[in-house]
N, C-alpha and C. Protein backbone atom coordinates (compact mmCIF):
# COMPACT_ATOMS: atom_id res chain seq x y z
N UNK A 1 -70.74 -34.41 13.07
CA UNK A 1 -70.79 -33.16 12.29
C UNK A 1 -69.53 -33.05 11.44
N UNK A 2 -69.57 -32.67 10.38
CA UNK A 2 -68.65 -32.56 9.01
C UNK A 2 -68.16 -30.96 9.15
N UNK A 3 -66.52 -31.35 9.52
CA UNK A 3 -65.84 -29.93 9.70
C UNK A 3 -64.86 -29.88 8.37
N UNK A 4 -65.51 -28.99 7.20
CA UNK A 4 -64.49 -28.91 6.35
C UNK A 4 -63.47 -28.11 6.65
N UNK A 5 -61.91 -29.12 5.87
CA UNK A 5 -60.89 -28.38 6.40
C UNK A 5 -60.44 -27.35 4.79
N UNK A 6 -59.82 -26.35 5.60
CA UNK A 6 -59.33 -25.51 4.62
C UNK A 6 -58.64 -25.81 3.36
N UNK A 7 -59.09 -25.43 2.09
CA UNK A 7 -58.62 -25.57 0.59
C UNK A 7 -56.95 -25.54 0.97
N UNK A 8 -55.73 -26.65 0.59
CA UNK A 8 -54.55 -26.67 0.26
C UNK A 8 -54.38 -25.60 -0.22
N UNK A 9 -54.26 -25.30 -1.17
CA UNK A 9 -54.17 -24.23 -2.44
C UNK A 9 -54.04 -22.61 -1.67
N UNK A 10 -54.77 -22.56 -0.66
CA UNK A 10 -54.82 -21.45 -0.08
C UNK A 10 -54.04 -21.38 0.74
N UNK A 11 -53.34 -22.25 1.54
CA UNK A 11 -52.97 -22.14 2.80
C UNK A 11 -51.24 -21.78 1.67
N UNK A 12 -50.71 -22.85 0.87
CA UNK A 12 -49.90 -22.34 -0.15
C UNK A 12 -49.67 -20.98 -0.77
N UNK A 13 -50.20 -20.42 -0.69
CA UNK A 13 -50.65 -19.10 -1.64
C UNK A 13 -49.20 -17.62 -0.84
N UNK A 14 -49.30 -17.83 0.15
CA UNK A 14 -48.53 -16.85 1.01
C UNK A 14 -46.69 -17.53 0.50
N UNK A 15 -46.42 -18.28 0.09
CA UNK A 15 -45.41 -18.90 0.05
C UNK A 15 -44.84 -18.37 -2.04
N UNK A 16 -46.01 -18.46 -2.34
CA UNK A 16 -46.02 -17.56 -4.06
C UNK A 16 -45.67 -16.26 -3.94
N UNK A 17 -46.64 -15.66 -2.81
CA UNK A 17 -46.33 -14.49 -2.84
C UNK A 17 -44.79 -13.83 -2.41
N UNK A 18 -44.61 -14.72 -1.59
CA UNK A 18 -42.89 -14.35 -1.02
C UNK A 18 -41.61 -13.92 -1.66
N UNK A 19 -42.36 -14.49 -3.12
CA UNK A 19 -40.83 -13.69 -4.03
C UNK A 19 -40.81 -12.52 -3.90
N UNK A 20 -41.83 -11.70 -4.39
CA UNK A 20 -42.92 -10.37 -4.46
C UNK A 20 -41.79 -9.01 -3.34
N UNK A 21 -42.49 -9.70 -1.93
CA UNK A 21 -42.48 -8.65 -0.97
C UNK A 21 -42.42 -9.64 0.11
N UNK A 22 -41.30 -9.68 1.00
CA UNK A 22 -41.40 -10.88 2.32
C UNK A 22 -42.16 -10.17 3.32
N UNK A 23 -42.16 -8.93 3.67
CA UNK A 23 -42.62 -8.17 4.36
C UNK A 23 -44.35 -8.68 4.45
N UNK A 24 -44.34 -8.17 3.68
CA UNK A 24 -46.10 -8.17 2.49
C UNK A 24 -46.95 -9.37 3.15
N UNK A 25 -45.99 -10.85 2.73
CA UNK A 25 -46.21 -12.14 2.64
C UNK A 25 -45.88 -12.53 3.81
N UNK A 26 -45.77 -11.96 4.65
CA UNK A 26 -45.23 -12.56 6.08
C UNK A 26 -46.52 -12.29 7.20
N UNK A 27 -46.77 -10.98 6.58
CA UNK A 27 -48.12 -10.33 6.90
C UNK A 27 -49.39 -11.00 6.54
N UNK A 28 -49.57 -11.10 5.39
CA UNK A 28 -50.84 -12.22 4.76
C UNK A 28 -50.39 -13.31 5.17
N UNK A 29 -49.12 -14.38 5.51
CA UNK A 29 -49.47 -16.00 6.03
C UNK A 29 -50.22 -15.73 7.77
N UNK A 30 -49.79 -14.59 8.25
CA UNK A 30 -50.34 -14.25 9.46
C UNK A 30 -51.47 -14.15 9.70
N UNK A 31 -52.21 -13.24 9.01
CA UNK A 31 -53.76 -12.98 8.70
C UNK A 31 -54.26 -14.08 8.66
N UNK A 32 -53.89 -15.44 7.44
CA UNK A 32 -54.49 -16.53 7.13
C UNK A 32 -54.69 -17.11 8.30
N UNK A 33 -53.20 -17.46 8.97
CA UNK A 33 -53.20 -18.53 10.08
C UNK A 33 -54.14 -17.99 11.23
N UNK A 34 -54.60 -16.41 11.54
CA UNK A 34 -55.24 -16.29 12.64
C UNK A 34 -57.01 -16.06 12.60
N UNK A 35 -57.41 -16.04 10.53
CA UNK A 35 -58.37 -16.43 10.44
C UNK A 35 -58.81 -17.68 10.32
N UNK A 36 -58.05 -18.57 10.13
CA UNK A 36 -58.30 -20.25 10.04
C UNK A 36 -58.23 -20.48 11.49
N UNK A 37 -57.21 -19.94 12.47
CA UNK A 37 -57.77 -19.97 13.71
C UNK A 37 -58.73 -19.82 14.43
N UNK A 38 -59.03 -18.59 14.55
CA UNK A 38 -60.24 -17.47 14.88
C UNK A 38 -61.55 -18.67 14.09
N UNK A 39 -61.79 -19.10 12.76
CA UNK A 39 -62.90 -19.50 12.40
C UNK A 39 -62.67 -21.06 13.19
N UNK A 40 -62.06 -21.83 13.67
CA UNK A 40 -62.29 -23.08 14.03
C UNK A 40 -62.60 -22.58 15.46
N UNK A 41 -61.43 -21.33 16.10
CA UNK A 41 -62.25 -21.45 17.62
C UNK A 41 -63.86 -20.96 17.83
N UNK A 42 -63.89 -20.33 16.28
CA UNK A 42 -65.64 -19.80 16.71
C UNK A 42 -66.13 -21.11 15.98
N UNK A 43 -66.15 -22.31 15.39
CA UNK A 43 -66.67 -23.34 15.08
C UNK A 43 -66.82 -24.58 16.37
N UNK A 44 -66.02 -24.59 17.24
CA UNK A 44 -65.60 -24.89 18.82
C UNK A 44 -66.92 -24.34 19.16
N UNK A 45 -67.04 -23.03 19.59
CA UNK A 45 -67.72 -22.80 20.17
C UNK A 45 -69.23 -22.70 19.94
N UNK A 46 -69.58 -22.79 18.65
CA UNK A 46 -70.63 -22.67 18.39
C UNK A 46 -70.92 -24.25 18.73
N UNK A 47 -69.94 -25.50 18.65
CA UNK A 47 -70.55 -26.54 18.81
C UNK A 47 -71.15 -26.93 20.30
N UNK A 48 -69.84 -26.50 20.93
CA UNK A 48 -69.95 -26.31 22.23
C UNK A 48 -71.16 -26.18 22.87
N UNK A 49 -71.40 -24.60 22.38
CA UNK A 49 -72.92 -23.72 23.14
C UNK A 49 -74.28 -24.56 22.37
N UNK A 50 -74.29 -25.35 21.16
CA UNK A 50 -75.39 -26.09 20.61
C UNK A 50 -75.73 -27.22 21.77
N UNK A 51 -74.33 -27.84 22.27
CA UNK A 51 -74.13 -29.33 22.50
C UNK A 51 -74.75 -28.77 24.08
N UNK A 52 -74.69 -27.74 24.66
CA UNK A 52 -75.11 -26.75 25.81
C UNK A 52 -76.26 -27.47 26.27
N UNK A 53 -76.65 -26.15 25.16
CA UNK A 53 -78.43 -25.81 25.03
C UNK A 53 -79.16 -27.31 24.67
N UNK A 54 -78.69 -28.21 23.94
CA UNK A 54 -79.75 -29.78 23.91
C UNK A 54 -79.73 -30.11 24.67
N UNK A 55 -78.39 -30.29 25.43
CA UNK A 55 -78.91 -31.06 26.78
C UNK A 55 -79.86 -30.72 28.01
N UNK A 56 -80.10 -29.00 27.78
CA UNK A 56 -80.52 -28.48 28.69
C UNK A 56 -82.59 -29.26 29.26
């Protein structure tokens, strides 16, 4: 199964913003890192509970 990994460009983006507001941008690299988290552990698990249920 083909796990695309997250666009470069984006994961960069919090590091532009940092001139701005560090506060701000410290806040959004956070968000990013715990939705790129959050979406691979629910991609885990969805493989997981598939890989489950066939064998059943």
């Amino acid at each position: 199964m083909n796990v695309p990994a997250p666009p470069v460009n984006v994961a960069a983006m919090p590091t532009v913003v940092a001139g701005t507001s560090d506060a701000g941008a410290q806040q959004r690299k956070l968000l990013l890192v715990a939705a790129i988290a959050g979406g691979g552990l629910a991609l885990v698990l969805g493989i997981v509970l598939l890989v489950v249920l066939a064998s059943r």
